[in-house]
PDB file of N, CA and C in Angstrom:
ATOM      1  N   UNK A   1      21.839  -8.257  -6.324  1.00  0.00           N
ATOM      2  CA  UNK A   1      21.313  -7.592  -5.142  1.00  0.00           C
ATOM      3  C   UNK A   1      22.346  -7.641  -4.026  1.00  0.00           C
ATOM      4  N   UNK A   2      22.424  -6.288  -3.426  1.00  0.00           N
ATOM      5  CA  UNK A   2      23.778  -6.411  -2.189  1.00  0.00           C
ATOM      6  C   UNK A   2      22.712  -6.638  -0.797  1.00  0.00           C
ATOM      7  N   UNK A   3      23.486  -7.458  -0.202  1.00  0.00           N
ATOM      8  CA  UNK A   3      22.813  -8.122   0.858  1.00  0.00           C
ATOM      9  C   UNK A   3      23.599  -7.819   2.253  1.00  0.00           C
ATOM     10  N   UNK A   4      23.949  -7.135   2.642  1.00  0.00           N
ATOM     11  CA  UNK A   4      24.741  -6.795   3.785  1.00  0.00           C
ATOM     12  C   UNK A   4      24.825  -7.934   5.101  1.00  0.00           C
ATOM     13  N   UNK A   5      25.823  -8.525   5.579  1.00  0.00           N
ATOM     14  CA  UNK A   5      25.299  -9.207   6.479  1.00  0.00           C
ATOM     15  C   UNK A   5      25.096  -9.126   7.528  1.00  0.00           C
ATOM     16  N   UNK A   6      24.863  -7.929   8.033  1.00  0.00           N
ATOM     17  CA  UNK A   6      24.754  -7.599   9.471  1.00  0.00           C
ATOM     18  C   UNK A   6      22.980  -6.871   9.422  1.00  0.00           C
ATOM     19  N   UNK A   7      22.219  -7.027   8.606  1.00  0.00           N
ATOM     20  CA  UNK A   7      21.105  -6.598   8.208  1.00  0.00           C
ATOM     21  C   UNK A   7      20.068  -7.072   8.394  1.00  0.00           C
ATOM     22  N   UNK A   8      19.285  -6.928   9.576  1.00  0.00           N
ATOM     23  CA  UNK A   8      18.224  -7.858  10.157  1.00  0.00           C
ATOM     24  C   UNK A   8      17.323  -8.209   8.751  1.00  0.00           C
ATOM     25  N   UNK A   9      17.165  -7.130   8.261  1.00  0.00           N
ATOM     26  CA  UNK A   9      15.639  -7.510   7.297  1.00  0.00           C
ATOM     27  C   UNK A   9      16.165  -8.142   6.306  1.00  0.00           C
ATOM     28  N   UNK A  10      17.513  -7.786   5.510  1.00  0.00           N
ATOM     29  CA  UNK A  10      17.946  -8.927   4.686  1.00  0.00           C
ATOM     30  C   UNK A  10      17.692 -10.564   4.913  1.00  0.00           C
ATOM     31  N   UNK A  11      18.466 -10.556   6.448  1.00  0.00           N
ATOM     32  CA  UNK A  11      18.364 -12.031   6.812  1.00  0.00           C
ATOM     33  C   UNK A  11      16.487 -12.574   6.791  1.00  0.00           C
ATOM     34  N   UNK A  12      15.421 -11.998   6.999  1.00  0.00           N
ATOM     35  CA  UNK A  12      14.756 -12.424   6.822  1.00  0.00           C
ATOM     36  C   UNK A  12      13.910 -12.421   5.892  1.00  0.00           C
ATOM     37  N   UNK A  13      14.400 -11.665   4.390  1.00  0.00           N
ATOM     38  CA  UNK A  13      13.861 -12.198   3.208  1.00  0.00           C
ATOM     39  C   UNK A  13      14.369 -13.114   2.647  1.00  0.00           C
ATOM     40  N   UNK A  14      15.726 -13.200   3.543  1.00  0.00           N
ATOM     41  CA  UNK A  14      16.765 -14.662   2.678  1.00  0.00           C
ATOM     42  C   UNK A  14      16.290 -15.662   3.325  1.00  0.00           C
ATOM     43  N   UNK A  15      15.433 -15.647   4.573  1.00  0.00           N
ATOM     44  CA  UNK A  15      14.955 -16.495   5.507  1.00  0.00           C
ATOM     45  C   UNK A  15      16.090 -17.419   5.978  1.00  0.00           C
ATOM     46  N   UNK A  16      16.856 -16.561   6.581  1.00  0.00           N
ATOM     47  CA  UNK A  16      17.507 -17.134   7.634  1.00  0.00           C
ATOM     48  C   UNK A  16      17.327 -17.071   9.016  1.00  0.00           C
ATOM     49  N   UNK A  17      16.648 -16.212   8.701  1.00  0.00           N
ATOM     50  CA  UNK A  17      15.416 -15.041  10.528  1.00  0.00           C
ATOM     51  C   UNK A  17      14.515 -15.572   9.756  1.00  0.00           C
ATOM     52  N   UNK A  18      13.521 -16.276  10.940  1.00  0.00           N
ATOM     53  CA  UNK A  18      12.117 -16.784  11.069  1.00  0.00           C
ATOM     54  C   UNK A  18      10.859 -15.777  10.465  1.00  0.00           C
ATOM     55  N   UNK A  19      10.008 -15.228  10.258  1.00  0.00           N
ATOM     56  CA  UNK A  19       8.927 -14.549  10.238  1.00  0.00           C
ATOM     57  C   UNK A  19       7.837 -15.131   9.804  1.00  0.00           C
ATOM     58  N   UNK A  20       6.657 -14.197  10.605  1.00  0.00           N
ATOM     59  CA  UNK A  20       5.537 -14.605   9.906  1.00  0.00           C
ATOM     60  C   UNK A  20       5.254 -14.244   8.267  1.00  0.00           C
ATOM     61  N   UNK A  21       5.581 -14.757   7.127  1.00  0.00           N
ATOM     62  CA  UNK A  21       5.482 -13.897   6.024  1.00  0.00           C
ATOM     63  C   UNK A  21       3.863 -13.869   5.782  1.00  0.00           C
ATOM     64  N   UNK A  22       3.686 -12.551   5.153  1.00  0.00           N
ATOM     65  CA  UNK A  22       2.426 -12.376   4.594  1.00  0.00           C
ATOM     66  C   UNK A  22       2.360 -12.799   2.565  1.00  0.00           C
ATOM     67  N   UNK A  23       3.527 -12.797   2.525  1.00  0.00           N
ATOM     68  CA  UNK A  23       3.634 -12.136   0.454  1.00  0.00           C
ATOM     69  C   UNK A  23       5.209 -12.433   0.545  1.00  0.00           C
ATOM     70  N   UNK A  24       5.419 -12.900  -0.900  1.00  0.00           N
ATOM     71  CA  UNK A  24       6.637 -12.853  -1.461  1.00  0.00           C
ATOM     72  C   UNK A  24       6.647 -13.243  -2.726  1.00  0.00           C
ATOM     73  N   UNK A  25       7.273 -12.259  -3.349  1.00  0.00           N
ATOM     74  CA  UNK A  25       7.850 -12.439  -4.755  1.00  0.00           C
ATOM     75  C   UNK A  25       8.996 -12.289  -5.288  1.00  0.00           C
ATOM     76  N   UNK A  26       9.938 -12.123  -6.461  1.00  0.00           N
ATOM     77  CA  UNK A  26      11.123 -12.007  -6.780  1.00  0.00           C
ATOM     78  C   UNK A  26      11.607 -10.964  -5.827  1.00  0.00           C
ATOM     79  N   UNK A  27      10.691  -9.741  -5.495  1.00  0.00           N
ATOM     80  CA  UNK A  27      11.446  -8.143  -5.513  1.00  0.00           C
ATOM     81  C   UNK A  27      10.936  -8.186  -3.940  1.00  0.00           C
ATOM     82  N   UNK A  28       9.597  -8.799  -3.709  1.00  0.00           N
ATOM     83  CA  UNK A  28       9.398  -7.867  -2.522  1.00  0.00           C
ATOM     84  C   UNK A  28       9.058  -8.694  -1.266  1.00  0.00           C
ATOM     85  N   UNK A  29       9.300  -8.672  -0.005  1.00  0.00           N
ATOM     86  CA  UNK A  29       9.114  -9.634   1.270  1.00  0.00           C
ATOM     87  C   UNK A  29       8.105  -8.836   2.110  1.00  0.00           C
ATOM     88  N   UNK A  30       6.799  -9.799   2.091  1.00  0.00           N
ATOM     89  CA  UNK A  30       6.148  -8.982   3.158  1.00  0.00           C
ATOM     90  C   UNK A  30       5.907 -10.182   4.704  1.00  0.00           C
ATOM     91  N   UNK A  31       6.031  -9.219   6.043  1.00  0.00           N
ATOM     92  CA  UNK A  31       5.960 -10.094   7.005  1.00  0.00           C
ATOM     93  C   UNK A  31       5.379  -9.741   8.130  1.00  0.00           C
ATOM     94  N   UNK A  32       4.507  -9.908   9.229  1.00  0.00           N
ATOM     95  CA  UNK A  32       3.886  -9.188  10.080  1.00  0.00           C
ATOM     96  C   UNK A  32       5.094  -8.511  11.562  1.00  0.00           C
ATOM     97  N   UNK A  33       4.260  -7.349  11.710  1.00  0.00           N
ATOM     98  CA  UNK A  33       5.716  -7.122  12.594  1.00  0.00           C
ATOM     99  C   UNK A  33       6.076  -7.760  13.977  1.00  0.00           C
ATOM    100  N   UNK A  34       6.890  -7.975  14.857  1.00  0.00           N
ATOM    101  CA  UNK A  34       6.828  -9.013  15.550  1.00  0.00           C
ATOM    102  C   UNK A  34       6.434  -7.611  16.821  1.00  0.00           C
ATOM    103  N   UNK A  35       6.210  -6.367  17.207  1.00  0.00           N
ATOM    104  CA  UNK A  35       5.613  -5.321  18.295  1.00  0.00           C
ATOM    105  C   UNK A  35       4.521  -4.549  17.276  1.00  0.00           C
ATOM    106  N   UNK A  36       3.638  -5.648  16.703  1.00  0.00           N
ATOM    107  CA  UNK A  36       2.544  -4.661  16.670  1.00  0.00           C
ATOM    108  C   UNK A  36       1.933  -3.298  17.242  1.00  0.00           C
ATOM    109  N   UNK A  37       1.344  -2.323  16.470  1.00  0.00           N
ATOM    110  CA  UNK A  37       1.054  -0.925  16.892  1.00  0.00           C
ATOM    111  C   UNK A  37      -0.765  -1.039  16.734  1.00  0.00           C
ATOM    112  N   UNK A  38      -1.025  -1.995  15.575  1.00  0.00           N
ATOM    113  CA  UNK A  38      -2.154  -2.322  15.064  1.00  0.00           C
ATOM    114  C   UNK A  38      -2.456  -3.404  15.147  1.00  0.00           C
ATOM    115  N   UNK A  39      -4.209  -3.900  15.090  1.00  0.00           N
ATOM    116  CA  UNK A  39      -4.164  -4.581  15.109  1.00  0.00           C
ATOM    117  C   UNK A  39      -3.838  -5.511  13.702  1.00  0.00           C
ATOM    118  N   UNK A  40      -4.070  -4.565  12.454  1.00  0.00           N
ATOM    119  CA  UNK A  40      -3.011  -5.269  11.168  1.00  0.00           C
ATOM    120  C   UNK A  40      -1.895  -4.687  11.359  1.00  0.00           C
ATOM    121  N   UNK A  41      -0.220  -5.368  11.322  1.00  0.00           N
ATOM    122  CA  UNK A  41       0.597  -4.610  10.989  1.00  0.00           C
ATOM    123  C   UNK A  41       1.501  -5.479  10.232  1.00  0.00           C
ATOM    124  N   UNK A  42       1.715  -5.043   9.737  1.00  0.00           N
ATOM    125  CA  UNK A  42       3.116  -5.525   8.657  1.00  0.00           C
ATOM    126  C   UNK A  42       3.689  -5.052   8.002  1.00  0.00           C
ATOM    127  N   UNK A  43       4.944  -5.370   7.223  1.00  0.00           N
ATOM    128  CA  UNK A  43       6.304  -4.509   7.392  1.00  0.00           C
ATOM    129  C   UNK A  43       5.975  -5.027   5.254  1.00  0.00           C
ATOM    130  N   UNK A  44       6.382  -4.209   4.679  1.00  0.00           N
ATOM    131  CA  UNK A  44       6.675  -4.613   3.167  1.00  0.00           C
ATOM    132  C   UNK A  44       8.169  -3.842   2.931  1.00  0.00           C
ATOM    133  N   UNK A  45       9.101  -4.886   2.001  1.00  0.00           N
ATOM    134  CA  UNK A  45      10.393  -4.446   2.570  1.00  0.00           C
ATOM    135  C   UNK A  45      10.846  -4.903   1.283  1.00  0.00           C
ATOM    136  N   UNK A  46      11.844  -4.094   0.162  1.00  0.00           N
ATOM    137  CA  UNK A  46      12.128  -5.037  -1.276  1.00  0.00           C
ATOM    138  C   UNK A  46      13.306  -5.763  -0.456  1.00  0.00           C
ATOM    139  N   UNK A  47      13.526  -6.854  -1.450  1.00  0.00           N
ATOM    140  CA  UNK A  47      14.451  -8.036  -1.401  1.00  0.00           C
ATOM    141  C   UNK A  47      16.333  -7.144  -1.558  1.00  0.00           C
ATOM    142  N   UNK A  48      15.888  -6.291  -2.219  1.00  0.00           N
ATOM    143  CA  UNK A  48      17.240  -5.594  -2.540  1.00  0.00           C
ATOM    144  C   UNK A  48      17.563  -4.744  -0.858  1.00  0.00           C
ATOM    145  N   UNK A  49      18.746  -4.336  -0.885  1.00  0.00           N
ATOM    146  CA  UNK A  49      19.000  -3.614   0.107  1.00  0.00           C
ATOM    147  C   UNK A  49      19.321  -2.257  -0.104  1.00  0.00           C
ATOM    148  N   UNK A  50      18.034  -1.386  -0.255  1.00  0.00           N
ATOM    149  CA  UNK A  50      17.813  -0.229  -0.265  1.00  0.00           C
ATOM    150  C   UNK A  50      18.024   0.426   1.582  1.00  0.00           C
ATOM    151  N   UNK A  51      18.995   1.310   1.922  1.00  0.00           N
ATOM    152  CA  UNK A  51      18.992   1.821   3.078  1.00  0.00           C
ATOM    153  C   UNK A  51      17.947   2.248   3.509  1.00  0.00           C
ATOM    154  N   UNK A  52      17.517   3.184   2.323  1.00  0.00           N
ATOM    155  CA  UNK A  52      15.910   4.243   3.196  1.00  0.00           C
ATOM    156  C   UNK A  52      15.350   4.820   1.987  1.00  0.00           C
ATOM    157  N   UNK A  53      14.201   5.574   2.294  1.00  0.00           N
ATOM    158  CA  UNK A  53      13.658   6.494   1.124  1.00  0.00           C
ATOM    159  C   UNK A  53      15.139   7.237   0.399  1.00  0.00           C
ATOM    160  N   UNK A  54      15.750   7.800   1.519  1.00  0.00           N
ATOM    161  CA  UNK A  54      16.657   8.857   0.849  1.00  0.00           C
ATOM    162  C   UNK A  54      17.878   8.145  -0.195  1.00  0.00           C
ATOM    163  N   UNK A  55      17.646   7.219  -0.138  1.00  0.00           N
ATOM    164  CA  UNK A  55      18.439   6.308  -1.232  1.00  0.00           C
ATOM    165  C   UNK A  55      17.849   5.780  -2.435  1.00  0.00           C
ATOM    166  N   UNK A  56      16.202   6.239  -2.455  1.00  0.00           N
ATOM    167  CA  UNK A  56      15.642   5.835  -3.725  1.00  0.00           C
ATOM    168  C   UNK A  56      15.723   6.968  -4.718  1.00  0.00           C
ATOM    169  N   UNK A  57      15.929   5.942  -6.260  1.00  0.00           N
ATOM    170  CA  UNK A  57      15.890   6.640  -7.035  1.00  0.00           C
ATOM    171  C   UNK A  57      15.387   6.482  -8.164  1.00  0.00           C
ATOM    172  N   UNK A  58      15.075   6.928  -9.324  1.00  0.00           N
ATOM    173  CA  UNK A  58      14.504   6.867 -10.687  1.00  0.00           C
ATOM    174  C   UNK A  58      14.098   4.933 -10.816  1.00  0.00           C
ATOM    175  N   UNK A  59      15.468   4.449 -10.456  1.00  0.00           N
ATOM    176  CA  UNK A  59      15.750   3.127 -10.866  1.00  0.00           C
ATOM    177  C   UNK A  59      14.748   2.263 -10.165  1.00  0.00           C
ATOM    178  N   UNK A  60      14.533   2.779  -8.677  1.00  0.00           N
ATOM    179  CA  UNK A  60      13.846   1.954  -7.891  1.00  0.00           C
ATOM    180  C   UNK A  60      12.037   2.152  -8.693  1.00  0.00           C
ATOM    181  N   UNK A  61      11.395   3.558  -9.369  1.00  0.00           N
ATOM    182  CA  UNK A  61       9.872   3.925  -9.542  1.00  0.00           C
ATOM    183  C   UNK A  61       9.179   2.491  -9.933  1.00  0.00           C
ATOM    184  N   UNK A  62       9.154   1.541 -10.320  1.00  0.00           N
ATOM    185  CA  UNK A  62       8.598   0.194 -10.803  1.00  0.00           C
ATOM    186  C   UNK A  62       8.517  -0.702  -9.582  1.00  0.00           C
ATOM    187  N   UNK A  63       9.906  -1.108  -8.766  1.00  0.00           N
ATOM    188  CA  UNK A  63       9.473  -1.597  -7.139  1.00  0.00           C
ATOM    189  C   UNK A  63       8.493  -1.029  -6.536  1.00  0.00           C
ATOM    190  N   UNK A  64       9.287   0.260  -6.491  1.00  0.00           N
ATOM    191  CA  UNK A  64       7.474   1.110  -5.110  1.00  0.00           C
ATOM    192  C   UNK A  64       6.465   1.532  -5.419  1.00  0.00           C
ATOM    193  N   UNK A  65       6.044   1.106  -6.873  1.00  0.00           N
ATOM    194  CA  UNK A  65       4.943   1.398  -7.173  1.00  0.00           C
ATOM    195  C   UNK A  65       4.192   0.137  -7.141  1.00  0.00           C
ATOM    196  N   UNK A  66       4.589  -0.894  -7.964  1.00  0.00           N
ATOM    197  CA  UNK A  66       4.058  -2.525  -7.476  1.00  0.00           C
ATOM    198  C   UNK A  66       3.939  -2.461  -5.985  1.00  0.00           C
ATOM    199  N   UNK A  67       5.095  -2.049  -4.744  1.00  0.00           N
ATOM    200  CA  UNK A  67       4.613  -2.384  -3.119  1.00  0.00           C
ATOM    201  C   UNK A  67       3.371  -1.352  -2.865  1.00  0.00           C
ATOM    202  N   UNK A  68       3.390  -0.476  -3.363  1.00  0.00           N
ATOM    203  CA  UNK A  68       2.524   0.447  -3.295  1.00  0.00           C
ATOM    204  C   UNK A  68       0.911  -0.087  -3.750  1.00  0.00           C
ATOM    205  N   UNK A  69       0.731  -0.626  -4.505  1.00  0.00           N
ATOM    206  CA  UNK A  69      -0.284  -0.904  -5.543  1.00  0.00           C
ATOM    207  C   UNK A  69      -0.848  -2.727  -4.629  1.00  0.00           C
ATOM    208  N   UNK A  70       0.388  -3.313  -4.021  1.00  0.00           N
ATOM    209  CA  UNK A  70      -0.260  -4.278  -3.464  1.00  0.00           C
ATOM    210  C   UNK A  70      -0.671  -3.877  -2.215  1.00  0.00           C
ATOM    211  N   UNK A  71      -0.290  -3.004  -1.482  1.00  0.00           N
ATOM    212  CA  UNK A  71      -0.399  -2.637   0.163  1.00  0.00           C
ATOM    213  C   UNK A  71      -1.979  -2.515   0.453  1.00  0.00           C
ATOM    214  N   UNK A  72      -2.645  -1.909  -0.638  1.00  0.00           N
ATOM    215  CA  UNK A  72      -4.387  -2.174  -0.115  1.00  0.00           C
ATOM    216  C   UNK A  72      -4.680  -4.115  -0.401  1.00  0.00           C
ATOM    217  N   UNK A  73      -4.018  -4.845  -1.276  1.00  0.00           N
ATOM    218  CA  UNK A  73      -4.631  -6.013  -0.990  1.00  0.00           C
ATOM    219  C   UNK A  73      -4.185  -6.520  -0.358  1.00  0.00           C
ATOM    220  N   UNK A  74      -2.823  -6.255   0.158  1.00  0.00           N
ATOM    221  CA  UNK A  74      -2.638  -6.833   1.350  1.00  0.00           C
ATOM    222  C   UNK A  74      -3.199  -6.722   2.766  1.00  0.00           C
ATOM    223  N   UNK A  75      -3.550  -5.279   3.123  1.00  0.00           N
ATOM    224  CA  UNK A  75      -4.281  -4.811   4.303  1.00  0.00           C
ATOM    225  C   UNK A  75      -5.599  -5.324   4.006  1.00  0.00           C
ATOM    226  N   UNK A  76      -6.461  -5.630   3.320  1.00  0.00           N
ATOM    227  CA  UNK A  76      -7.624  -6.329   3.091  1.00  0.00           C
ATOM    228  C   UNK A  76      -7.731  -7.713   3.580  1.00  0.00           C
ATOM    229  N   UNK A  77      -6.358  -8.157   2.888  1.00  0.00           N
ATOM    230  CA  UNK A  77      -5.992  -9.774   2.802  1.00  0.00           C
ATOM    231  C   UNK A  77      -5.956 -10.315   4.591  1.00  0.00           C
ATOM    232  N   UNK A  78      -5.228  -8.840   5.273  1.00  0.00           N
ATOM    233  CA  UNK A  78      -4.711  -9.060   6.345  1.00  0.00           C
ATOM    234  C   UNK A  78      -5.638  -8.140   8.002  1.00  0.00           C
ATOM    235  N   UNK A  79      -7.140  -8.268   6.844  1.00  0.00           N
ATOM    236  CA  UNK A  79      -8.277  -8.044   7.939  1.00  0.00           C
ATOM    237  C   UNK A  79      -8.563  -6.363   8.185  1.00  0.00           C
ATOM    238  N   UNK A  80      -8.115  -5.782   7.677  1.00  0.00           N
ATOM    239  CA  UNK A  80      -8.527  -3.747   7.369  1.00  0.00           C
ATOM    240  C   UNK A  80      -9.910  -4.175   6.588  1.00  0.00           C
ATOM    241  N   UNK A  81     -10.572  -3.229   7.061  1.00  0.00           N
ATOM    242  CA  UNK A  81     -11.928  -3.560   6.865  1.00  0.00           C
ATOM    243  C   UNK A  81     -11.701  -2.202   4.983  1.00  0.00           C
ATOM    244  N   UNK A  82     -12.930  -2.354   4.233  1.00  0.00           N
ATOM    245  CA  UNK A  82     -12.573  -1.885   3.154  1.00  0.00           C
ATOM    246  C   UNK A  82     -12.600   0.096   3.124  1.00  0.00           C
ATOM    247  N   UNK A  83     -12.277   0.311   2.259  1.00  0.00           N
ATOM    248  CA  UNK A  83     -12.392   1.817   1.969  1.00  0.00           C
ATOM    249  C   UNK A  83     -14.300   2.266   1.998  1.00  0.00           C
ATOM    250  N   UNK A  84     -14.411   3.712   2.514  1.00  0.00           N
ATOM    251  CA  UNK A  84     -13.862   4.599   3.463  1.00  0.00           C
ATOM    252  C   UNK A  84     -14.302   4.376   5.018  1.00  0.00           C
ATOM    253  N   UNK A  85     -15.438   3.153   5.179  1.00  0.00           N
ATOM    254  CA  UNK A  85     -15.179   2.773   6.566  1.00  0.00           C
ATOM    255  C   UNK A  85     -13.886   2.540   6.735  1.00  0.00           C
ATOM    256  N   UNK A  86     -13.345   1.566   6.087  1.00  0.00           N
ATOM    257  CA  UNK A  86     -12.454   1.190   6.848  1.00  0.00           C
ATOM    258  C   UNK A  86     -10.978   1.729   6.226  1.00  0.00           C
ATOM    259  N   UNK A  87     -10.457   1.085   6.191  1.00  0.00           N
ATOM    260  CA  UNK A  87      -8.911   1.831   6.093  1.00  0.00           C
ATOM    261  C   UNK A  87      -7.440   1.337   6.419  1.00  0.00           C
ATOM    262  N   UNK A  88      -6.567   1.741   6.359  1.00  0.00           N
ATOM    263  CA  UNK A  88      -5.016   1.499   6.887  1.00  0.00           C
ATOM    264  C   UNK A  88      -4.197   2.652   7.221  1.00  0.00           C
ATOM    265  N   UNK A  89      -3.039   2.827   7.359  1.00  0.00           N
ATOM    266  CA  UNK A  89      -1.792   3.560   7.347  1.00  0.00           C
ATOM    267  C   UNK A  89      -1.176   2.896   6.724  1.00  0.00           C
ATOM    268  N   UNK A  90       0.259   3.807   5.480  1.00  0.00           N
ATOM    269  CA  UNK A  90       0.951   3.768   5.321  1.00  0.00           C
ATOM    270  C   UNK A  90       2.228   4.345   6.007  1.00  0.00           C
ATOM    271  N   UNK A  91       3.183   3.939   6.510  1.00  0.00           N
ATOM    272  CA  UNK A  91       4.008   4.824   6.932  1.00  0.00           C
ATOM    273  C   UNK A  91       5.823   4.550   6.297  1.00  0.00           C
ATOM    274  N   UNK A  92       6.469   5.372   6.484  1.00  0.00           N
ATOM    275  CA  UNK A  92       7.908   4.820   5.975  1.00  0.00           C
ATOM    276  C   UNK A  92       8.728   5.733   6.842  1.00  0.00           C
ATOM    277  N   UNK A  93       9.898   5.389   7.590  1.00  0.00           N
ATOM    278  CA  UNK A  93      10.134   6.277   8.623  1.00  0.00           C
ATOM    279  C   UNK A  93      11.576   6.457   7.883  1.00  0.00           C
ATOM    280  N   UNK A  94      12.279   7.566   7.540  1.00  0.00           N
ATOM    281  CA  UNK A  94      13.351   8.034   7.233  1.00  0.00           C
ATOM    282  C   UNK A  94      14.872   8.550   8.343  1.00  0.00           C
ATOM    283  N   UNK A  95      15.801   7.651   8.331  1.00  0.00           N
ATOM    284  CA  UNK A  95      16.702   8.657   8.902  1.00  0.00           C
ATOM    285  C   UNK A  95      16.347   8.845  10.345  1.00  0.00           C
ATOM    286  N   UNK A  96      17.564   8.802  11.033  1.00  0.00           N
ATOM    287  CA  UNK A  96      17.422   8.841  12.906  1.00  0.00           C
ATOM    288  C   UNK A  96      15.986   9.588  13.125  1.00  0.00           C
ATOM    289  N   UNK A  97      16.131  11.126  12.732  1.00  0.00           N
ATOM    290  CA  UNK A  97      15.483  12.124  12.803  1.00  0.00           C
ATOM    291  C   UNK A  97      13.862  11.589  12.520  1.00  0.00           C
ATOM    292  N   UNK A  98      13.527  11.120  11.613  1.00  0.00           N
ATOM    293  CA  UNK A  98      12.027  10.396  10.981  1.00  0.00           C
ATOM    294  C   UNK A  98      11.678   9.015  11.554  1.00  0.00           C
ATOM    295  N   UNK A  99      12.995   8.655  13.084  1.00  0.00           N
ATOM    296  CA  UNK A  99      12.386   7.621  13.393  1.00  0.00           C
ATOM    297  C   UNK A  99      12.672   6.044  12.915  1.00  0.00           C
ATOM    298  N   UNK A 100      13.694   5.990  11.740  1.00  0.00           N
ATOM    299  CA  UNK A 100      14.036   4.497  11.356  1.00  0.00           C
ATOM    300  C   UNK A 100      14.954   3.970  12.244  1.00  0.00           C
ATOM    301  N   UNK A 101      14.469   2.748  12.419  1.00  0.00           N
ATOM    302  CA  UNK A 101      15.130   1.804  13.344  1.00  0.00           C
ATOM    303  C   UNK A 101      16.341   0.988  12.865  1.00  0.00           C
ATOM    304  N   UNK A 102      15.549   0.538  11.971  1.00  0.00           N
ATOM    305  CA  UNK A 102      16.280  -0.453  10.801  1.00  0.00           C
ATOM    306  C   UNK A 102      16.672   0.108   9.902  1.00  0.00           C
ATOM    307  N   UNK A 103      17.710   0.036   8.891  1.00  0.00           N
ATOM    308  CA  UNK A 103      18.396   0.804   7.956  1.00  0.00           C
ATOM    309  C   UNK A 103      18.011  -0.298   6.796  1.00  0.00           C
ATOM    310  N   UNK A 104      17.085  -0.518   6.279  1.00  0.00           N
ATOM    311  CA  UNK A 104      16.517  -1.148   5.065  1.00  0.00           C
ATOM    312  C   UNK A 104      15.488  -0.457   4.888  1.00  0.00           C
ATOM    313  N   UNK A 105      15.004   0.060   3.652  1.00  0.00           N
ATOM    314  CA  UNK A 105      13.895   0.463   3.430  1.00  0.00           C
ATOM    315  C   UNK A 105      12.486  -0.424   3.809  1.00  0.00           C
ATOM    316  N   UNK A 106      12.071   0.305   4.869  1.00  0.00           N
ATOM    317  CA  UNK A 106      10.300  -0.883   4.755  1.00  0.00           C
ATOM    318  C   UNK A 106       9.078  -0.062   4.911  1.00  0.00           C
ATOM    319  N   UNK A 107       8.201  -0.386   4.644  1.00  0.00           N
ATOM    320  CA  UNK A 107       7.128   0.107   4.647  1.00  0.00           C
ATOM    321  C   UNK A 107       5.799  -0.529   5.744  1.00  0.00           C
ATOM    322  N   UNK A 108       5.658   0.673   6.516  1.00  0.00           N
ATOM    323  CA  UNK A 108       4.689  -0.701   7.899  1.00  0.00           C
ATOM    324  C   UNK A 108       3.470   0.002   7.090  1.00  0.00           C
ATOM    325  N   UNK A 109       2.054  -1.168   7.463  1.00  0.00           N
ATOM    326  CA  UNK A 109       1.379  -1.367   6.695  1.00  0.00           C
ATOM    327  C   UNK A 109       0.183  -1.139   7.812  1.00  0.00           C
ATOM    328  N   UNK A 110      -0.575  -0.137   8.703  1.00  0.00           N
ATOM    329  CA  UNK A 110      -1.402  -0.551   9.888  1.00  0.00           C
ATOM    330  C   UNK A 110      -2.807  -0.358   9.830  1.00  0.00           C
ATOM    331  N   UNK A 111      -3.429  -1.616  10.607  1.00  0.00           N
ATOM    332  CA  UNK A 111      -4.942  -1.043  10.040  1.00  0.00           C
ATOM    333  C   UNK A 111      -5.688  -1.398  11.660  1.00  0.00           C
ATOM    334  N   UNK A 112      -7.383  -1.520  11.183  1.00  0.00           N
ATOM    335  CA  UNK A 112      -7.956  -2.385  11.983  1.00  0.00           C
ATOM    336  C   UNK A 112      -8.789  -1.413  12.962  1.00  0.00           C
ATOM    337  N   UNK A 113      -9.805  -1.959  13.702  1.00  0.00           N
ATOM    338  CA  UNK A 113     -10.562  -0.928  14.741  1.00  0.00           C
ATOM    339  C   UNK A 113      -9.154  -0.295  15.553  1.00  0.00           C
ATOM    340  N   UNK A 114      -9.594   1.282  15.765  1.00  0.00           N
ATOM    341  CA  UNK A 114      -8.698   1.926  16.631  1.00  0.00           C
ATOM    342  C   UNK A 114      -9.942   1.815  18.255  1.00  0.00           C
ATOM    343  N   UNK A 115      -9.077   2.037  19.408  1.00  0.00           N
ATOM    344  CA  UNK A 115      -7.700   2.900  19.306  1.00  0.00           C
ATOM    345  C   UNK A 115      -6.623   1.724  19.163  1.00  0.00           C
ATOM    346  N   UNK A 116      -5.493   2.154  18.502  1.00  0.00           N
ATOM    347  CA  UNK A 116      -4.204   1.185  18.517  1.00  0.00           C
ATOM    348  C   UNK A 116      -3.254   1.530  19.359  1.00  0.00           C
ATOM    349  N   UNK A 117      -2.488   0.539  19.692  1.00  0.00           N
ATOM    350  CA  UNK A 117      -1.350   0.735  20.771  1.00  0.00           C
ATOM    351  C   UNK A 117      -0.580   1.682  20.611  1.00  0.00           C
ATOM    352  N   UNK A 118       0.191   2.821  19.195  1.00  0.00           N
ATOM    353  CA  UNK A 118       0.346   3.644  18.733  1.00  0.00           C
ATOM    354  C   UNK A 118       0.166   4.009  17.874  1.00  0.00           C
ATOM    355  N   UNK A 119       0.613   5.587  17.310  1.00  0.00           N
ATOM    356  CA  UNK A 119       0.324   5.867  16.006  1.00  0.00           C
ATOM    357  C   UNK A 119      -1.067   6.419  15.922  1.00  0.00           C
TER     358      UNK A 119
END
């Protein structure tokens, strides 16, 4: 796995940056975000250093489908009330233009009574 070192989110699946983690396994780091939008929010982010969506490929379909497949038990885990009262957002922001901040692929995770601070 290439780990860049100037890479905020790297450093904090290697936990060298503090976070609240929610989940972790071989592939994937989950952690709450530190400017919540929601009142659930959290970031799911693989361990590898994927730049963005536009860098996924064939190789990655088995990672984002496992982050994918845990993101409802995690938003459950992490107080989203259940389906179709209740609910989450998925979001993944791509590229200046789509809004990414961070150049690691992550996935924010938002739930909880609205209205929320954004979004």
């Amino acid at each position: 796995m290439s780990h860049p070192d100037n890479c905020i989110f790297c450093k904090i699946a290697a936990g060298t940056i503090p976070s609240r983690k929610v989940y972790e396994d071989e592939d994937i780091f989950v952690f709450h975000d530190i400017a919540p939008w929601a009142p659930v929010h959290f970031l799911m982010i693989p361990k590898a250093h994927i730049p963005s969506m536009a860098q996924v490929g064939a190789e990655h379909e088995a990672l984002l489908g496992r982050m994918m497949t845990l993101a409802p038990k995690l938003a459950l885990e992490q107080g989203c009330r259940p389906y179709p009262e209740g609910g989450f957002r998925i979001v993944t922001n791509t590229g200046a233009e789509g809004g990414q901040e961070v150049h690691h692929l992550h996935i924010h995770v938002m739930g909880g009574p609205r209205p929320w601070l954004r979004g």
